[in-house]
N, C-alpha and C. Protein backbone atom coordinates (compact mmCIF):
# COMPACT_ATOMS: atom_id res chain seq x y z
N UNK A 1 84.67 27.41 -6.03
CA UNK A 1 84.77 26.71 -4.77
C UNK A 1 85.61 27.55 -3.81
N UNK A 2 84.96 27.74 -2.77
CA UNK A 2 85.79 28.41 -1.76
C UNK A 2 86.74 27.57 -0.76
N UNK A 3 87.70 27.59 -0.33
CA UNK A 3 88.85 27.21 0.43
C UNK A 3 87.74 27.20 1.79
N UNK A 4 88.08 26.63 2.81
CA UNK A 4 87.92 26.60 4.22
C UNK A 4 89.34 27.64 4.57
N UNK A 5 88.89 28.48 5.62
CA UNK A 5 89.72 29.46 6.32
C UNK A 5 90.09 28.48 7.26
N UNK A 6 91.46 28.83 7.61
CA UNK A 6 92.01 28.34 8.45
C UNK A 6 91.99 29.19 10.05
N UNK A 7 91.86 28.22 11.15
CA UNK A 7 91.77 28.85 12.13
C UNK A 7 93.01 28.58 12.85
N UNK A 8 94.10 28.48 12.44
CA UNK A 8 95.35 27.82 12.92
C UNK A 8 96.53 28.72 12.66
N UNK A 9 97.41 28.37 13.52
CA UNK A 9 98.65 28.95 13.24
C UNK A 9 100.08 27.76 13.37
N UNK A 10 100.49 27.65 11.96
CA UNK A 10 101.75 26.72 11.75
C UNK A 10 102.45 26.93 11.71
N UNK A 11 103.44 26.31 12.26
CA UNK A 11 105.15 26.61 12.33
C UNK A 11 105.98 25.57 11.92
N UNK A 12 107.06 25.47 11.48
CA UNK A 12 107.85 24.01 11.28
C UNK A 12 109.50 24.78 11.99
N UNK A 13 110.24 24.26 12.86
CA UNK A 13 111.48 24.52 13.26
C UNK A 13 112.66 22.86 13.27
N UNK A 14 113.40 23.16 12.26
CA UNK A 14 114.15 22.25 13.07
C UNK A 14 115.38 22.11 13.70
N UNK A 15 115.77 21.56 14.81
CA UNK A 15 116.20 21.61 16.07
C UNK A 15 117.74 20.18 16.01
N UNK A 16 118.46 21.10 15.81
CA UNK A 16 119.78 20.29 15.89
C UNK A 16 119.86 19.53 17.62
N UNK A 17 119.02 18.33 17.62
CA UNK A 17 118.64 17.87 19.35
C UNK A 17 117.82 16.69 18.93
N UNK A 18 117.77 15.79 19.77
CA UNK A 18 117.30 14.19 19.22
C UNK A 18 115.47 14.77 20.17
N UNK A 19 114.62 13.99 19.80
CA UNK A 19 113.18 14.62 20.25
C UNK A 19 113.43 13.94 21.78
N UNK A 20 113.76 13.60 22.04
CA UNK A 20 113.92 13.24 23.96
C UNK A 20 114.14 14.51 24.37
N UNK A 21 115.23 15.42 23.65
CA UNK A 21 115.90 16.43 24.67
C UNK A 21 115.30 17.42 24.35
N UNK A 22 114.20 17.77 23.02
CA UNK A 22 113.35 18.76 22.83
C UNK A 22 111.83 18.63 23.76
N UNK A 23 111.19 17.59 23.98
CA UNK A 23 110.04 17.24 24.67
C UNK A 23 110.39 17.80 25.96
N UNK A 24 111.55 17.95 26.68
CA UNK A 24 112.02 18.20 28.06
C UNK A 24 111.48 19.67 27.96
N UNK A 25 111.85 20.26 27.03
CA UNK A 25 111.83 21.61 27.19
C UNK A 25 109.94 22.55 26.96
N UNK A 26 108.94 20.78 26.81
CA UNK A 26 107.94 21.16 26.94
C UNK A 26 107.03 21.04 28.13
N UNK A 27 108.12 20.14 28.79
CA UNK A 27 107.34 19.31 30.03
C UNK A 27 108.14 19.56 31.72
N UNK A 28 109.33 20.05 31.37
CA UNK A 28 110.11 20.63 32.68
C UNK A 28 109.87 21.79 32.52
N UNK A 29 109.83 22.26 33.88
CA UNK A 29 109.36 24.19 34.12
C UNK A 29 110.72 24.68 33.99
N UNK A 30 111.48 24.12 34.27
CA UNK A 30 113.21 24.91 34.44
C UNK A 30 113.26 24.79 33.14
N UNK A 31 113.79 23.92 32.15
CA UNK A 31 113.64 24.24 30.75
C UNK A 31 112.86 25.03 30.16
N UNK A 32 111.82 25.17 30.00
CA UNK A 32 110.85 25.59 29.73
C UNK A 32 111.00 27.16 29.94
N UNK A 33 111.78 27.74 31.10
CA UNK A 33 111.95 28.96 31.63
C UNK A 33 113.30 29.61 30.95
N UNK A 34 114.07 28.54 30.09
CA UNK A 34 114.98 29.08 29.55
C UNK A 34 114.98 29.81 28.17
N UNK A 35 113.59 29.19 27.32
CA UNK A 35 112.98 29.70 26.31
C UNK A 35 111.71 30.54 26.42
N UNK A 36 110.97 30.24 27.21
CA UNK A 36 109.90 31.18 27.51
C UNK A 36 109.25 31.19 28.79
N UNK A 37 108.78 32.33 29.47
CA UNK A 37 108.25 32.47 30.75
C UNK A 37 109.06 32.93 31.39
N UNK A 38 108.31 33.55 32.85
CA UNK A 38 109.05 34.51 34.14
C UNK A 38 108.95 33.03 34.97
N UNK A 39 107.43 32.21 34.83
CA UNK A 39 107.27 31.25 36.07
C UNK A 39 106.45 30.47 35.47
N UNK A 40 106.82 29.47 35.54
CA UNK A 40 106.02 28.38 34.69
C UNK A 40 105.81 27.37 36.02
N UNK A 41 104.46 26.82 35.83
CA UNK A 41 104.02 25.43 36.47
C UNK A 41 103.34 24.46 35.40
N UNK A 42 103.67 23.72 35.43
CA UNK A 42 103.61 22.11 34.65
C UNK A 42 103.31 20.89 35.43
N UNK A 43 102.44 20.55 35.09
CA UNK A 43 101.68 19.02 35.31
C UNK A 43 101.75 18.25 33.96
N UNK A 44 102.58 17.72 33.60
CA UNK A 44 102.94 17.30 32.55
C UNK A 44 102.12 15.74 32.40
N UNK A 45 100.65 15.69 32.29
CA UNK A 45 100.26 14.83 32.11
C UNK A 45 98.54 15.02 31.93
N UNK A 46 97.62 14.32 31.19
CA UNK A 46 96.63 14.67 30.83
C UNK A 46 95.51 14.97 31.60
N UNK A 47 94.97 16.56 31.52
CA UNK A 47 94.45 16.95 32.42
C UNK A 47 94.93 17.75 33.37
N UNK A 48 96.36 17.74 33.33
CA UNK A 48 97.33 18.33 34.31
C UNK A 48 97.42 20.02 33.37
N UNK A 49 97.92 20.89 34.89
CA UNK A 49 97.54 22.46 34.56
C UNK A 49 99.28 22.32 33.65
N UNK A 50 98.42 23.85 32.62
CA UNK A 50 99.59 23.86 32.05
C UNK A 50 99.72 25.73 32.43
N UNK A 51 100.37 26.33 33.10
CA UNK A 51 100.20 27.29 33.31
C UNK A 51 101.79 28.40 33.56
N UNK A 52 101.68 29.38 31.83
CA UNK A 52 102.91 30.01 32.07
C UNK A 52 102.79 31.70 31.88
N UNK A 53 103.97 32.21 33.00
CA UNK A 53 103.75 33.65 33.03
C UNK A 53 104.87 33.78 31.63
N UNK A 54 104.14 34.48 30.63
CA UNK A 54 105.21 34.34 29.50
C UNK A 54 105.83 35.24 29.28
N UNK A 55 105.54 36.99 30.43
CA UNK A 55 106.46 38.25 30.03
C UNK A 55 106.82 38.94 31.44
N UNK A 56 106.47 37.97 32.27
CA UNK A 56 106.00 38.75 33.44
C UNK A 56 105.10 39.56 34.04
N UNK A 57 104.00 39.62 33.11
CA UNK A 57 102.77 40.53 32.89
C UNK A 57 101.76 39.83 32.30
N UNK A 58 101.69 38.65 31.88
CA UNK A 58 100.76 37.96 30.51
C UNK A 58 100.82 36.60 31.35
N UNK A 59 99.92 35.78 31.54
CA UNK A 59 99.72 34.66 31.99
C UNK A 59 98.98 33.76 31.37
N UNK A 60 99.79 32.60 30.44
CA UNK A 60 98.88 31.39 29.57
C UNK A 60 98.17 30.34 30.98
N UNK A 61 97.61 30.52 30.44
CA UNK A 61 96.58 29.21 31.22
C UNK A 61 95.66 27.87 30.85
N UNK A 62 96.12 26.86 30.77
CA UNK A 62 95.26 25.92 30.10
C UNK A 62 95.72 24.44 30.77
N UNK A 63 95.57 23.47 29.79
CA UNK A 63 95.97 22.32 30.56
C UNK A 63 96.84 21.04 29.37
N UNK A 64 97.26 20.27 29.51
CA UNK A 64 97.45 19.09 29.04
C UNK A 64 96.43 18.11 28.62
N UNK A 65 96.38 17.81 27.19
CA UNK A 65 95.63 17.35 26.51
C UNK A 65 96.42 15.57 26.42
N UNK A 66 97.15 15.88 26.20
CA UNK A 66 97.83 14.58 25.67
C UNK A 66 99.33 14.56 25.67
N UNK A 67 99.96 13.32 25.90
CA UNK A 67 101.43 14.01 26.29
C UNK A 67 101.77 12.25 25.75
N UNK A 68 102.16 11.95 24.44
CA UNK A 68 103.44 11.19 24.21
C UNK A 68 104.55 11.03 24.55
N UNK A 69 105.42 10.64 24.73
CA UNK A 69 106.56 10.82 25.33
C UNK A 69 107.81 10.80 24.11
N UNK A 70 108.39 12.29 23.92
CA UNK A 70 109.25 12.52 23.10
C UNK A 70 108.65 12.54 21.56
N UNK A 71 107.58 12.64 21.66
CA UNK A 71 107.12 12.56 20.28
C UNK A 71 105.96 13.65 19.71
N UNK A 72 104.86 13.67 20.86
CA UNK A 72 103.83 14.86 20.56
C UNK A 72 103.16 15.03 21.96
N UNK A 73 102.67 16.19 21.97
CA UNK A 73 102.21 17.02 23.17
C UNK A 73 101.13 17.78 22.85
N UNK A 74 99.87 18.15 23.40
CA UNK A 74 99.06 18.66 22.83
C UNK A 74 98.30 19.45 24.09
N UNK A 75 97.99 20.30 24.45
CA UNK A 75 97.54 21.78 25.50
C UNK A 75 96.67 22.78 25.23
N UNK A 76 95.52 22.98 26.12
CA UNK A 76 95.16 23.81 25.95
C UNK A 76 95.80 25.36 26.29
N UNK A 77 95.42 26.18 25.89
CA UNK A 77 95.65 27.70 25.81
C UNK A 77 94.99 28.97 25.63
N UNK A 78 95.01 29.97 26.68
CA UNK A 78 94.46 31.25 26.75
C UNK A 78 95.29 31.98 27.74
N UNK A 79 94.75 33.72 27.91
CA UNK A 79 95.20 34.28 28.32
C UNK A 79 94.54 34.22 29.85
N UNK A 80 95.17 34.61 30.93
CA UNK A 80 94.16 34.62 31.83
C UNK A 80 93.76 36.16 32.01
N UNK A 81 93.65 36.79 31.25
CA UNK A 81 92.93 38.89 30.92
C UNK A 81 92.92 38.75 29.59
N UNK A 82 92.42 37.77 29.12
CA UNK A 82 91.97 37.66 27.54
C UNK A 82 92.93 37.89 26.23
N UNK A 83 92.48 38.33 25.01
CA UNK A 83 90.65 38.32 24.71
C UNK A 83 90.91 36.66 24.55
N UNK A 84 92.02 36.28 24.20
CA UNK A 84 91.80 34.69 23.87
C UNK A 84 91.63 33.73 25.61
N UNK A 85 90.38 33.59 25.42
CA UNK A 85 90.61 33.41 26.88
C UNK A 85 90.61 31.52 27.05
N UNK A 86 91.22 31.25 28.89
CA UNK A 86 91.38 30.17 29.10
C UNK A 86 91.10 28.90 28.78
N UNK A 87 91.98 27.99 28.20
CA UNK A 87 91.67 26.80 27.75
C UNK A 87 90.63 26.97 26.01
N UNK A 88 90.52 28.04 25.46
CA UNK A 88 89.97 28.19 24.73
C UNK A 88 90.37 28.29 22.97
N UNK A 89 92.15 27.71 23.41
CA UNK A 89 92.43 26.92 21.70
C UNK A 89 93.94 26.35 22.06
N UNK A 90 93.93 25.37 21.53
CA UNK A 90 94.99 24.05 21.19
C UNK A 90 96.26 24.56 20.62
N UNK A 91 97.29 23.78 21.29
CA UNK A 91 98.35 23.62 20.71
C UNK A 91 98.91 22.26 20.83
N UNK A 92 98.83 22.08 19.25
CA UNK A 92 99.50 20.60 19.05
C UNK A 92 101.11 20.90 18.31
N UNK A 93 101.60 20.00 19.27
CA UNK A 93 103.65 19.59 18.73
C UNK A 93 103.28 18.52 18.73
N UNK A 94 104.24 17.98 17.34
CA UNK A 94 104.97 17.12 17.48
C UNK A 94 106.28 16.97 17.15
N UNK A 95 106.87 16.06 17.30
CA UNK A 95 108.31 16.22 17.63
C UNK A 95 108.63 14.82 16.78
N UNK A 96 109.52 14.86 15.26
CA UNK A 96 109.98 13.96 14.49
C UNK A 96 111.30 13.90 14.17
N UNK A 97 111.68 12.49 14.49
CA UNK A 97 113.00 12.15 14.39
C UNK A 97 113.36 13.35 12.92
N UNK A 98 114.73 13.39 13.08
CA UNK A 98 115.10 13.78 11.80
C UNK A 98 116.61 13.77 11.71
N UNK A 99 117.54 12.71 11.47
CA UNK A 99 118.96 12.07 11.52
C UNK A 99 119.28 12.11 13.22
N UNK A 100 119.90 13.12 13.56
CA UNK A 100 120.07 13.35 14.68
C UNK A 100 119.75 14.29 15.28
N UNK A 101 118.88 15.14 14.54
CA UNK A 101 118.12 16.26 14.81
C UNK A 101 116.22 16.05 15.30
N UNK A 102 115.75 16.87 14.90
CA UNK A 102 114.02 16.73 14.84
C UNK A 102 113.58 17.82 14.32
N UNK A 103 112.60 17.62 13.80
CA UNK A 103 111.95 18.52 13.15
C UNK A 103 110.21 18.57 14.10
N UNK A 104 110.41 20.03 14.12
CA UNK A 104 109.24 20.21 15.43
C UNK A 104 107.76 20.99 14.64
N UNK A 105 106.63 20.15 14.34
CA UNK A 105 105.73 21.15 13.03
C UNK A 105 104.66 21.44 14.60
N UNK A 106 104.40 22.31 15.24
CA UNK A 106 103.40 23.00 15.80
C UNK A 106 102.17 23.20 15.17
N UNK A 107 101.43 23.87 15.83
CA UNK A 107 99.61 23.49 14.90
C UNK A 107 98.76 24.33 16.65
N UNK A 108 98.29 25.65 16.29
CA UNK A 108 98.60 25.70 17.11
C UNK A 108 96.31 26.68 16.46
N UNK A 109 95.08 25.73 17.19
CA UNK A 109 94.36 25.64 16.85
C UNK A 109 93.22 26.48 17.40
N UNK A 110 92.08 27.31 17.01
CA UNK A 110 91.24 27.66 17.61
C UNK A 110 91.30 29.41 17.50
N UNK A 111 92.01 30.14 16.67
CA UNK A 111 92.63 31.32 16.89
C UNK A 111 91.50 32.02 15.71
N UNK A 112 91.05 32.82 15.89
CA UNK A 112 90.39 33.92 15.08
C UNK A 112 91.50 35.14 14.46
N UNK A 113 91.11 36.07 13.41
CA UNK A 113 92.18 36.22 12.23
C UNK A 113 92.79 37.01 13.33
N UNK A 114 92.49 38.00 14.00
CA UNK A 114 93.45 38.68 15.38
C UNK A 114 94.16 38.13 15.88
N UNK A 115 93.61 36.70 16.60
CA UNK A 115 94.05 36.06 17.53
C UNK A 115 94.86 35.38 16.48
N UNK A 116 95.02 34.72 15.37
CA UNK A 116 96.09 34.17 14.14
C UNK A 116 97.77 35.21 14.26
N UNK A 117 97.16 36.07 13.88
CA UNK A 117 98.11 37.51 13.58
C UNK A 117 99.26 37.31 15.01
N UNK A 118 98.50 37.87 16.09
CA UNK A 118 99.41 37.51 17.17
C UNK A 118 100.44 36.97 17.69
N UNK A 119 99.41 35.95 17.84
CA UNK A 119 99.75 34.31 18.35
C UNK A 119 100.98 34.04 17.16
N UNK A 120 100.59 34.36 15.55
CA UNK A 120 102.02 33.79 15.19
C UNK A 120 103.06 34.84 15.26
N UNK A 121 103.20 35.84 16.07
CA UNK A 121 104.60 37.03 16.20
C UNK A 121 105.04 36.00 17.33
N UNK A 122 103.85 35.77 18.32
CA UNK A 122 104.04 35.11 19.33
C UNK A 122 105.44 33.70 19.03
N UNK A 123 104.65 32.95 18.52
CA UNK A 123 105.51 31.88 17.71
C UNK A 123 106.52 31.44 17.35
N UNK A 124 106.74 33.04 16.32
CA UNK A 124 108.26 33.42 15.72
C UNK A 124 109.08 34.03 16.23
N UNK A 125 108.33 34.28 17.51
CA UNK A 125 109.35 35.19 18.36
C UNK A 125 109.91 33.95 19.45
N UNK A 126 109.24 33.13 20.01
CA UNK A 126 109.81 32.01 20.85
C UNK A 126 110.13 30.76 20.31
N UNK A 127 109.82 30.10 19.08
CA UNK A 127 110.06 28.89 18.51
C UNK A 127 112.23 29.33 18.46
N UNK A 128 112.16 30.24 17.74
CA UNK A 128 114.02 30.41 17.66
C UNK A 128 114.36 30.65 18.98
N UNK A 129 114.04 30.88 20.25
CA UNK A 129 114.51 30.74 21.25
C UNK A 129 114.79 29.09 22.07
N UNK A 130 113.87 28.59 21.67
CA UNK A 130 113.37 27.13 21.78
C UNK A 130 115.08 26.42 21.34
N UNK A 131 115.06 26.38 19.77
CA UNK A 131 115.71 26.03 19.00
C UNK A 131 117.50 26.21 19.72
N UNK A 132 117.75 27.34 20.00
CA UNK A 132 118.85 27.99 20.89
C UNK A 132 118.42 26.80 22.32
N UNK A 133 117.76 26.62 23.17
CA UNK A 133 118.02 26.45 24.13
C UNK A 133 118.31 25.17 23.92
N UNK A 134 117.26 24.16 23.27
CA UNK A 134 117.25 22.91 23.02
C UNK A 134 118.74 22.55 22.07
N UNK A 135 118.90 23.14 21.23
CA UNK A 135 120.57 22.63 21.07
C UNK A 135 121.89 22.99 22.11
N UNK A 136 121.34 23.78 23.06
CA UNK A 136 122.58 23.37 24.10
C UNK A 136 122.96 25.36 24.64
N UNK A 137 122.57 25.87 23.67
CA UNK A 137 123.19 27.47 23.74
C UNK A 137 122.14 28.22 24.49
N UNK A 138 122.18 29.51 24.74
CA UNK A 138 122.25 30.51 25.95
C UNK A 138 121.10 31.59 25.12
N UNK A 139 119.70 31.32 24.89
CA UNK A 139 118.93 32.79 24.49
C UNK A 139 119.21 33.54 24.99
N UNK A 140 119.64 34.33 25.70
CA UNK A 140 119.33 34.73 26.95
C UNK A 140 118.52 35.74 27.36
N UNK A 141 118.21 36.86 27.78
CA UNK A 141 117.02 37.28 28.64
C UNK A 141 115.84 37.59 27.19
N UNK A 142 114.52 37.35 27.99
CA UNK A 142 113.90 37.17 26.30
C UNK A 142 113.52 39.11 26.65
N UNK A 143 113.82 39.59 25.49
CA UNK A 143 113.20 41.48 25.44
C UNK A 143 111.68 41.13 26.07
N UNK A 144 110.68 40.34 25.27
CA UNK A 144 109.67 40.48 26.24
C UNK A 144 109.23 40.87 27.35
N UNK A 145 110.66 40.38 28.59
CA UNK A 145 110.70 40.35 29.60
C UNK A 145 110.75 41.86 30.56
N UNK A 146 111.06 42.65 29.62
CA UNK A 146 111.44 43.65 29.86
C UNK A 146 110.83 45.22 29.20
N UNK A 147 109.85 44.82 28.62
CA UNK A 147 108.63 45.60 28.35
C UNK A 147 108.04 45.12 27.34
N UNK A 148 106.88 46.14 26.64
CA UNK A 148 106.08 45.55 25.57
C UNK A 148 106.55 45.14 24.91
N UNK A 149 106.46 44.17 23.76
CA UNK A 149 107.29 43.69 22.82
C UNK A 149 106.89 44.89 21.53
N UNK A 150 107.79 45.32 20.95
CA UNK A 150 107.57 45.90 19.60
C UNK A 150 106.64 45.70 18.89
């Protein structure tokens, strides 16, 4: 019996921050700019653009799928100069109590084994920035920002 391949990329982080004050940082552009992006615009509601410059050179483009409040969020995603292009795979958060913390499992859908590979450097490179901002502390300038990433 063969397995089904997965077309996904998973993450689990958890976030010393109650899920109110982590959801902010998916749905405000100023938050949002403290963990990832040069310029982010947000329509934080379904159907609404979800659109971030994430190096100063690279531009996600997609939209809002679904937006719980403090709990799960779900967006489309692409590049706008490809190859994964616009609105053309999912990212689902959700965001679970966890004492006084949360535990944040991402799911992040639609990615071919390239586009897998990437997307999760992508991931592991901004989920711990996330984590830093959303508990209160200072990432500060992301290297991205400042040329190719390694």
């Amino acid at each position: 019996m063969t397995m089904p391949v997965s077309d996904a990329v998973e993450r689990e982080v958890h976030i010393a921050a109650k899920p109110e004050i982590v959801f902010e940082y998916f749905v405000d552009p100023v938050k949002m700019m403290k963990w990832k992006g040069t310029d982010v615009m947000l329509d934080p509601r379904p159907g609404g653009a979800y659109r971030v410059n994430v190096t100063g050179h690279e531009t996600v483009i997609g939209e809002y799928v679904e937006i719980t409040p403090h709990s799960r969020i779900v967006f489309t995603w692409g590049w706008d100069k490809g190859p994964v292009l616009p609105g053309s795979t999912t990212v689902e958060v959700n965001l679970i109590p966890e004492g006084e913390g949360t535990l944040l499992k991402l799911r992040h859908l639609g990615l071919d084994a390239e586009g897998q590979a990437s997307h999760l450097v992508g991931w592991e490179h901004f989920l711990p920035r996330l984590v830093i901002a959303a508990e209160g502390g200072d990432p500060g300038i992301d290297p991205w920002t400042q040329g190719p990433p390694a």
